[in-house]
N, C-alpha and C. Protein backbone atom coordinates (compact mmCIF):
# COMPACT_ATOMS: atom_id res chain seq x y z
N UNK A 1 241.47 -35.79 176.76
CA UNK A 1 240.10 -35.61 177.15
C UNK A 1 239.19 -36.10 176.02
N UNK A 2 238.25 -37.09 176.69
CA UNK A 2 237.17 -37.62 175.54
C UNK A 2 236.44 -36.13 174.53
N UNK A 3 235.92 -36.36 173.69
CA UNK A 3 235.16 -36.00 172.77
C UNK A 3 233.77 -36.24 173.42
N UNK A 4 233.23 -35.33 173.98
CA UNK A 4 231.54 -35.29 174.36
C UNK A 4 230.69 -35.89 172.92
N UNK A 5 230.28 -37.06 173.35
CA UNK A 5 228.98 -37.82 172.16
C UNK A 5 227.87 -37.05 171.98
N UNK A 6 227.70 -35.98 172.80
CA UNK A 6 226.64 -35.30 172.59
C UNK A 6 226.06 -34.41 171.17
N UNK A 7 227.84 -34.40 170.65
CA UNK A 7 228.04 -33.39 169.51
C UNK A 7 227.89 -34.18 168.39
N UNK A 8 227.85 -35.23 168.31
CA UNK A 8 227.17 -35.80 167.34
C UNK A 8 225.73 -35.24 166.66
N UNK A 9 225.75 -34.90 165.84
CA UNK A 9 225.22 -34.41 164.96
C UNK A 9 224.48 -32.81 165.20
N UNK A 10 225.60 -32.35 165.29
CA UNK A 10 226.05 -30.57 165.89
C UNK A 10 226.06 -30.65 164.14
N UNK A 11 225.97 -28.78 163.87
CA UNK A 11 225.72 -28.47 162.46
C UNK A 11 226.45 -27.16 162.31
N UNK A 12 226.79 -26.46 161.49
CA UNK A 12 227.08 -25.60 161.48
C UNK A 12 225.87 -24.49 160.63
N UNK A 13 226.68 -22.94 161.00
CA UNK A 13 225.42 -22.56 160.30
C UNK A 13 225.96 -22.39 158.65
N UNK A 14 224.88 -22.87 157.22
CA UNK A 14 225.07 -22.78 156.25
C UNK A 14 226.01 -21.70 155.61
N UNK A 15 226.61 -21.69 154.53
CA UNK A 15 227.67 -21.05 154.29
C UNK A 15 227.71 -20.96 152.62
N UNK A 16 227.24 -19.82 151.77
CA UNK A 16 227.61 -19.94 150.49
C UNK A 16 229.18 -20.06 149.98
N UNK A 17 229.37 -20.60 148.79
CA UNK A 17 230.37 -19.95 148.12
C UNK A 17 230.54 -20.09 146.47
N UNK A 18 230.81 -18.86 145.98
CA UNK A 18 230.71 -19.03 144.48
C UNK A 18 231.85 -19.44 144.27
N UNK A 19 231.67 -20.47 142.89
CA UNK A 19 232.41 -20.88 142.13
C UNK A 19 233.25 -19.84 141.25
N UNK A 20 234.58 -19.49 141.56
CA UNK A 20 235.05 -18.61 140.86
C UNK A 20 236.42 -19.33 139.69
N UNK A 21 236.15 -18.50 138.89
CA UNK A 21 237.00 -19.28 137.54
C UNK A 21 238.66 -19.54 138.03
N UNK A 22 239.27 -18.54 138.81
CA UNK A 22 240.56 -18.41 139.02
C UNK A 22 240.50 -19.50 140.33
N UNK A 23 239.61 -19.45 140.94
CA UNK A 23 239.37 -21.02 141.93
C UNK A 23 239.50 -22.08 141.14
N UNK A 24 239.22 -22.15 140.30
CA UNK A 24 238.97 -23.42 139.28
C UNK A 24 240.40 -23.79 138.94
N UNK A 25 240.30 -22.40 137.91
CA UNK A 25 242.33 -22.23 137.46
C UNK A 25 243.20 -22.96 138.21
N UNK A 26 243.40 -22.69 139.85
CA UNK A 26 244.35 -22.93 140.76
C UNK A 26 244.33 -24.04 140.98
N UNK A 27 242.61 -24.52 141.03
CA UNK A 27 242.74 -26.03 141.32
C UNK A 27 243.63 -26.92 140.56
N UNK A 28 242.78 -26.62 139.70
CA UNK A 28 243.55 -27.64 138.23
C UNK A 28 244.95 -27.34 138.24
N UNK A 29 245.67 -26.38 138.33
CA UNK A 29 247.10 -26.26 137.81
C UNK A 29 247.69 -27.31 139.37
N UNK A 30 247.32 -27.13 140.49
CA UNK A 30 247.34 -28.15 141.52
C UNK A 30 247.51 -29.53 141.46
N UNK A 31 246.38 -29.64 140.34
CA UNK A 31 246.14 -31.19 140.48
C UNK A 31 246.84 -31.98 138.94
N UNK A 32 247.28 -30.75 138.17
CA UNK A 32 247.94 -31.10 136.97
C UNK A 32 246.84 -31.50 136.45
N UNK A 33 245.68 -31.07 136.13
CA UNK A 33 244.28 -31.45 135.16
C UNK A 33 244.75 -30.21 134.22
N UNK A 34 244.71 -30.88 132.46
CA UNK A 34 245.21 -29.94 131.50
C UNK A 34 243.95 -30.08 130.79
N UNK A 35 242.86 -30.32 131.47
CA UNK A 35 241.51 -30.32 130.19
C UNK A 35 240.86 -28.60 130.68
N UNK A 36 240.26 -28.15 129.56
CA UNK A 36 239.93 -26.81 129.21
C UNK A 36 238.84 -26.89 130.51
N UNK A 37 237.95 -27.59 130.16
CA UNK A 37 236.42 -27.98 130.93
C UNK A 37 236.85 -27.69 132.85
N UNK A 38 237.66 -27.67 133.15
CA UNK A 38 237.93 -27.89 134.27
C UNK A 38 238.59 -26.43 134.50
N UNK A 39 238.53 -25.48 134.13
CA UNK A 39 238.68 -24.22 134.17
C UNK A 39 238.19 -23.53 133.45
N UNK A 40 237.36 -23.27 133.10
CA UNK A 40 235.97 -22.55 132.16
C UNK A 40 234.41 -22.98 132.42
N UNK A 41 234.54 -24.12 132.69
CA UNK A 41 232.71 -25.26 133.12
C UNK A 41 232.87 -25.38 134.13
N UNK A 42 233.21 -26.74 134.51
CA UNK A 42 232.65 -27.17 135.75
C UNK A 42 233.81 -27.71 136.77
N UNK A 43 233.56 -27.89 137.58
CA UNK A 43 234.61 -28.16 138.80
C UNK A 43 235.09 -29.47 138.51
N UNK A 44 236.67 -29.75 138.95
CA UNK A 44 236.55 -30.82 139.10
C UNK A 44 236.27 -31.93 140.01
N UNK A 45 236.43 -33.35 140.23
CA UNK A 45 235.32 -33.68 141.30
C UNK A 45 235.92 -33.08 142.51
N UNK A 46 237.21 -33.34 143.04
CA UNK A 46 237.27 -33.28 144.32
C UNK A 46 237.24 -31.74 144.81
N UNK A 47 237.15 -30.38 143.99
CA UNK A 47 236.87 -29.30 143.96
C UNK A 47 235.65 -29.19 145.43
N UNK A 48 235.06 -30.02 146.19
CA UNK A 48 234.41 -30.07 146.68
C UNK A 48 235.12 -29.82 148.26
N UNK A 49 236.36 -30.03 148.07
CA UNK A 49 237.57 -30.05 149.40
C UNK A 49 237.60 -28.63 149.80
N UNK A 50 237.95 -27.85 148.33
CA UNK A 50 238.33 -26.50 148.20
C UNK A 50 236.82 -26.00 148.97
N UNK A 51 235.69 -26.23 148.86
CA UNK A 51 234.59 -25.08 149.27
C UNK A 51 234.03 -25.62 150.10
N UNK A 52 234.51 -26.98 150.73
CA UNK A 52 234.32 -26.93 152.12
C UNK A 52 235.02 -26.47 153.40
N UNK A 53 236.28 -25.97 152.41
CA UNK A 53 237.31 -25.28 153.40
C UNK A 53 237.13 -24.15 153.59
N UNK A 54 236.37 -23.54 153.13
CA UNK A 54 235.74 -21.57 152.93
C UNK A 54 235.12 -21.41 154.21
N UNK A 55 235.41 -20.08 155.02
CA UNK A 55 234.42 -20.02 155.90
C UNK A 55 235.51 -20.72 157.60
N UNK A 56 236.66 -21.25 157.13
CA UNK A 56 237.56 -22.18 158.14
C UNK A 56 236.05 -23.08 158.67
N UNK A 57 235.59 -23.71 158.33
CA UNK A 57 234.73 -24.34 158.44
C UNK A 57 235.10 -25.86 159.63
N UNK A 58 235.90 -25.95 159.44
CA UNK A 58 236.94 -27.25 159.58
C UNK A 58 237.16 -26.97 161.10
N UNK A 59 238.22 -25.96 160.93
CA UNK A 59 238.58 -25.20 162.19
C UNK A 59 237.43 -25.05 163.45
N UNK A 60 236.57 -24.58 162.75
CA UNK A 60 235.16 -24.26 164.08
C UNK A 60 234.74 -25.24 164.14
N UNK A 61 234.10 -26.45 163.83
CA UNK A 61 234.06 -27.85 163.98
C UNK A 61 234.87 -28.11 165.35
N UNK A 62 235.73 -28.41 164.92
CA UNK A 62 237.11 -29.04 165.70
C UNK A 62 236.58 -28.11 167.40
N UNK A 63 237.29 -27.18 166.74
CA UNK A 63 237.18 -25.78 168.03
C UNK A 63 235.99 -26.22 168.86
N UNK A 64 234.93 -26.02 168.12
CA UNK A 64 233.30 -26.43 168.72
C UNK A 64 233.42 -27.45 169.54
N UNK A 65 234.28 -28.71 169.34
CA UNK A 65 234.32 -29.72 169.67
C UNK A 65 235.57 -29.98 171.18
N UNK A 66 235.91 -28.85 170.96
CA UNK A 66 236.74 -28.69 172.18
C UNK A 66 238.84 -29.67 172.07
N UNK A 67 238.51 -29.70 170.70
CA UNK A 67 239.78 -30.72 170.01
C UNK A 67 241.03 -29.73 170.01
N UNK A 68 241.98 -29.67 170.66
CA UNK A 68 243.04 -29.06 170.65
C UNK A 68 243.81 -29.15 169.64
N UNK A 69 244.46 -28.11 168.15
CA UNK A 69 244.38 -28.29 166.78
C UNK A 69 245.78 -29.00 166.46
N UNK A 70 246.61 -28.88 167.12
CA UNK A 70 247.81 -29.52 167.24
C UNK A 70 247.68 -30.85 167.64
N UNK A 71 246.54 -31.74 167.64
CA UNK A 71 246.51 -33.34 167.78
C UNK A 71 245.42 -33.91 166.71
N UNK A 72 245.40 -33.64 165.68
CA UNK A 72 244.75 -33.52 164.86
C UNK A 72 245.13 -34.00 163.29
N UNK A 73 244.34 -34.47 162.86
CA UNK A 73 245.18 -35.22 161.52
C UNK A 73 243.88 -36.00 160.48
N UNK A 74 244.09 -35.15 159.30
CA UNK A 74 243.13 -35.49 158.32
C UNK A 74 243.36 -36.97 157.88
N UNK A 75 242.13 -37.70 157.99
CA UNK A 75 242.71 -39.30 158.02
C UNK A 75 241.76 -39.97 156.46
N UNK A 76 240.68 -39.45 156.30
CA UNK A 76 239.97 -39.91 154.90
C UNK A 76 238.79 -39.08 154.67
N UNK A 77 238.85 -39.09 153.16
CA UNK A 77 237.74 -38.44 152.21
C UNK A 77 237.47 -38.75 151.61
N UNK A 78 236.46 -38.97 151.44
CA UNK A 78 235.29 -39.58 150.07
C UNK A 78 234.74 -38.68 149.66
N UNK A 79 233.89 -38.73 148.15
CA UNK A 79 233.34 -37.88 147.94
C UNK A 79 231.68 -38.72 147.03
N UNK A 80 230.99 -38.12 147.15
CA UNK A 80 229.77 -38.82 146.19
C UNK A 80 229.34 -37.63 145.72
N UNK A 81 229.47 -38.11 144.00
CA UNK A 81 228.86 -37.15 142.93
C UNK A 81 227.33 -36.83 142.50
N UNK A 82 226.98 -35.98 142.71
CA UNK A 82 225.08 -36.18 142.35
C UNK A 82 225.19 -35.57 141.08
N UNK A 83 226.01 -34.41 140.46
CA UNK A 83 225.52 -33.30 140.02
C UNK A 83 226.75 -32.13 139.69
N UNK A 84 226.89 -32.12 138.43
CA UNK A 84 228.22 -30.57 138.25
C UNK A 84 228.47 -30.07 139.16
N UNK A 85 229.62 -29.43 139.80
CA UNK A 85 229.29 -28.21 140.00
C UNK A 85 230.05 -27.06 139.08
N UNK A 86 228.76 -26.34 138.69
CA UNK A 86 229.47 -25.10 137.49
C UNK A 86 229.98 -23.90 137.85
N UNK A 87 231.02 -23.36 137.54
CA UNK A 87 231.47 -22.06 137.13
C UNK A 87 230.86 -20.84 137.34
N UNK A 88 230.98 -20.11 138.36
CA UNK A 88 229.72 -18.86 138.63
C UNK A 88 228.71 -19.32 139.30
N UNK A 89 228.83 -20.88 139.59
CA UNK A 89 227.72 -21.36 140.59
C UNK A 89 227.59 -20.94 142.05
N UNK A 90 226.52 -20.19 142.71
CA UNK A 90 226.53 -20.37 143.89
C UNK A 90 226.24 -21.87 144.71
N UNK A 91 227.04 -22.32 145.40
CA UNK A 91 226.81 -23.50 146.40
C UNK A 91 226.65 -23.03 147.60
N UNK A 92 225.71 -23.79 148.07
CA UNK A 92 225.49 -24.01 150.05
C UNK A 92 226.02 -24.72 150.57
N UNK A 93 226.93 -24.55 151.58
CA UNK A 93 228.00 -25.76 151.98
C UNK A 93 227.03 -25.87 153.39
N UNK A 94 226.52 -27.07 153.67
CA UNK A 94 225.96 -27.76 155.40
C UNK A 94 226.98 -28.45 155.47
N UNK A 95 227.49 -28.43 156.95
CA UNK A 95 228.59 -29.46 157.68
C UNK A 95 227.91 -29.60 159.03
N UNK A 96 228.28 -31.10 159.28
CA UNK A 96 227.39 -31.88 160.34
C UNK A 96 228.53 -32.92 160.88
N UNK A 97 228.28 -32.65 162.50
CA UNK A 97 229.41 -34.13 162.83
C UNK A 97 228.31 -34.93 162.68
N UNK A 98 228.94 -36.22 161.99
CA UNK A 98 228.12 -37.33 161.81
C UNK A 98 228.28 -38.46 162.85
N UNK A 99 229.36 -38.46 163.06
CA UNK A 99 229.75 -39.39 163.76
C UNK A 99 231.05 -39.13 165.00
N UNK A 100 231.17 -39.80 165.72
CA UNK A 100 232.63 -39.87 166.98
C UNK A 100 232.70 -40.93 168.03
N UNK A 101 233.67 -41.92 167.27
CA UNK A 101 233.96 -42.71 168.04
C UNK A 101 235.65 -42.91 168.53
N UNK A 102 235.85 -44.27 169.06
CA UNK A 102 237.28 -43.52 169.91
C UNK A 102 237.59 -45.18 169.39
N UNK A 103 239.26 -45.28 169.15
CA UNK A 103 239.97 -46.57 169.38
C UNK A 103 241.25 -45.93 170.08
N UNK A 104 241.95 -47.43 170.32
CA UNK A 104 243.09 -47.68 171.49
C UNK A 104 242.66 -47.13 172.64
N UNK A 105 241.41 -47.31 172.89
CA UNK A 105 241.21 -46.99 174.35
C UNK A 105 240.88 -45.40 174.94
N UNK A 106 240.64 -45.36 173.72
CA UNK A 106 240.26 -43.85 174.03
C UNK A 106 241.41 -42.64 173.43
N UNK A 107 242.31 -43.03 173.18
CA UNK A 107 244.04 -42.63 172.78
C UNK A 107 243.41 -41.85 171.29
N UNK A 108 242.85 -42.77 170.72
CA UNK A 108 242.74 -42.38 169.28
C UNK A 108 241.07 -42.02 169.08
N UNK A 109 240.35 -40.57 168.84
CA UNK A 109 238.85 -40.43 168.53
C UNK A 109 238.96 -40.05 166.93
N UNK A 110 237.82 -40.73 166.48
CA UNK A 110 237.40 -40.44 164.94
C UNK A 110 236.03 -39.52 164.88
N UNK A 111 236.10 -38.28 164.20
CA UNK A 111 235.30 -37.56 164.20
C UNK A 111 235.08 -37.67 162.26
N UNK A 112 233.93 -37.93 161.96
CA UNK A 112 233.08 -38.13 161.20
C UNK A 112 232.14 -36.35 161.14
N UNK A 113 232.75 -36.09 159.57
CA UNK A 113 231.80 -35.20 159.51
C UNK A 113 231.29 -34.99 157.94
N UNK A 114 230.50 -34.64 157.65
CA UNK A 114 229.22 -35.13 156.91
C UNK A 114 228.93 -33.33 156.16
N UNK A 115 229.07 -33.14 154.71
CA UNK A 115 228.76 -32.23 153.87
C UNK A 115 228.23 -32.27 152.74
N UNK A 116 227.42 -31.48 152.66
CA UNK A 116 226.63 -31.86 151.85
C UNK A 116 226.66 -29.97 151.19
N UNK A 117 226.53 -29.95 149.79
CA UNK A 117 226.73 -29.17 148.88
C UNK A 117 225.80 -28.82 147.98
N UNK A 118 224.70 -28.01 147.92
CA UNK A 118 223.46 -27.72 147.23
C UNK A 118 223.33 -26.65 146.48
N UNK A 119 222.99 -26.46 145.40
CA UNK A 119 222.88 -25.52 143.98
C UNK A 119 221.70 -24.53 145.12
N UNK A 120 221.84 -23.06 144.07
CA UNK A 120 221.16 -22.30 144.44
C UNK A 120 219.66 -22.54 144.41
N UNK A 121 219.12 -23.82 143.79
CA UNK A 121 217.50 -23.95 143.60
C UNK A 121 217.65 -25.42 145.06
N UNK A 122 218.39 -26.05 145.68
CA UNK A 122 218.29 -26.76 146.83
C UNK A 122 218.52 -28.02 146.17
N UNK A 123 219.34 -28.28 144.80
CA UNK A 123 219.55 -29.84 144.53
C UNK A 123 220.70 -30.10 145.27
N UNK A 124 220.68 -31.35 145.46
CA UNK A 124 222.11 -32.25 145.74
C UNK A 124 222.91 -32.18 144.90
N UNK A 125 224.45 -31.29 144.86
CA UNK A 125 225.33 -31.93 143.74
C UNK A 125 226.08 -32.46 144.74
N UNK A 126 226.57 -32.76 145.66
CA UNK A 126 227.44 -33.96 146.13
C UNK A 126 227.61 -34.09 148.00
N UNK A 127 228.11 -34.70 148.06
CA UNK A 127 228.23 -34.73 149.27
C UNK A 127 229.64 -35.46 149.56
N UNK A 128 230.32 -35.01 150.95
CA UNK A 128 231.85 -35.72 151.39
C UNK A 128 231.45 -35.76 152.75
N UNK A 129 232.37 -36.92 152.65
CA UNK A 129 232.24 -37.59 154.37
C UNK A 129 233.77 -37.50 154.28
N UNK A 130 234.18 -36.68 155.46
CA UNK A 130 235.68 -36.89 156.12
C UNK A 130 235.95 -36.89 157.51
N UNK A 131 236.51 -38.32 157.41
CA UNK A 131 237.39 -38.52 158.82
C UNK A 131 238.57 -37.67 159.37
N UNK A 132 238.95 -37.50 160.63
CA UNK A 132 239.71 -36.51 161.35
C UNK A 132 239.96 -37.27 162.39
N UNK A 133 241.13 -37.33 162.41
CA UNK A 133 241.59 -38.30 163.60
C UNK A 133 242.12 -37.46 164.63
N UNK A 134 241.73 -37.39 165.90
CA UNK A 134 242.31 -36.65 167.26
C UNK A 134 243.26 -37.81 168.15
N UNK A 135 244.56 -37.52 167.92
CA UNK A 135 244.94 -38.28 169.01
C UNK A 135 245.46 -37.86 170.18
N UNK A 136 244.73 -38.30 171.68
CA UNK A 136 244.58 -38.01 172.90
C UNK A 136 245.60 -38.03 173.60
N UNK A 137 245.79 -37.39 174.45
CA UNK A 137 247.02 -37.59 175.91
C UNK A 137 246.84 -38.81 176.05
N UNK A 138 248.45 -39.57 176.36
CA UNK A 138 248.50 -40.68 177.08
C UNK A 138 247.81 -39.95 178.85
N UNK A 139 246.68 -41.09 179.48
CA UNK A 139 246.29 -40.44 180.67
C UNK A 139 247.55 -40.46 181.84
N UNK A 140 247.25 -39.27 182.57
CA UNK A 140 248.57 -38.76 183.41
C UNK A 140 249.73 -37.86 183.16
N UNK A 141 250.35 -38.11 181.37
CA UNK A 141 251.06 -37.55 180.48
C UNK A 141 250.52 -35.78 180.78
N UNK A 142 251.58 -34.66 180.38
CA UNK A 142 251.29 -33.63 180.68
C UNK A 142 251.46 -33.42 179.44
């Protein structure tokens, strides 16, 4: 079943989350980052994955979208840096489908969604765009 275009640029509602040190900790021991700064200061970049996942944020998207979670498959992430993010920081996580389009005929939809990450005074520290690939029933297929 297609992906309704309508949901293009559907939002969720805003969502804090503090930066906590043992968040930090886990990351890094994850990603094998052995610099101090990256568990005491500031996040490291892609730390931005971790607190957009708070909240199953991801999940209600999808859900919202009527995407059945078992055809589903994280396909790309970018990230653009504005700005730290520090340690004890509160962030605002906004998530927005940005985009949904379909290849092989409809078989394969790309859902485009769009986050953006703001300090407690409303700056930009970054933003990620990630693709999510849904792939569809062959039509007729049960």
């Amino acid at each position: 079943m297609a992906i309704d275009r309508a949901h293009i640029g559907d939002t969720l509602a805003p969502f804090d989350v503090v930066v906590e040190p043992a968040a930090l900790a886990a990351f890094a021991d994850a990603i094998g980052e052995t610099d101090p700064v990256y568990r005491h200061e500031i996040a490291p970049p892609t730390f931005m994955k971790v607190l957009e996942g708070k909240d199953n944020s991801s999940r209600r998207i999808m859900e919202a979208l009527g995407v059945d979670l078992r055809r589903i498959l994280h396909a790309e992430q970018r990230f653009e840096y504005h700005a730290p993010i520090r340690c004890g920081e509160t962030v605002t996580v906004n998530r927005r489908v940005a985009d949904i389009s379909s290849r092989k005929e409809g078989l394969l939809e790309l859902v485009l969604i769009e986050t953006q990450f703001k300090s407690a005074t409303g700056g930009l520290l970054g933003t990620s765009i990630q693709t999510v690939m849904v792939r569809n029933p062959k039509p007729g297929a049960t």
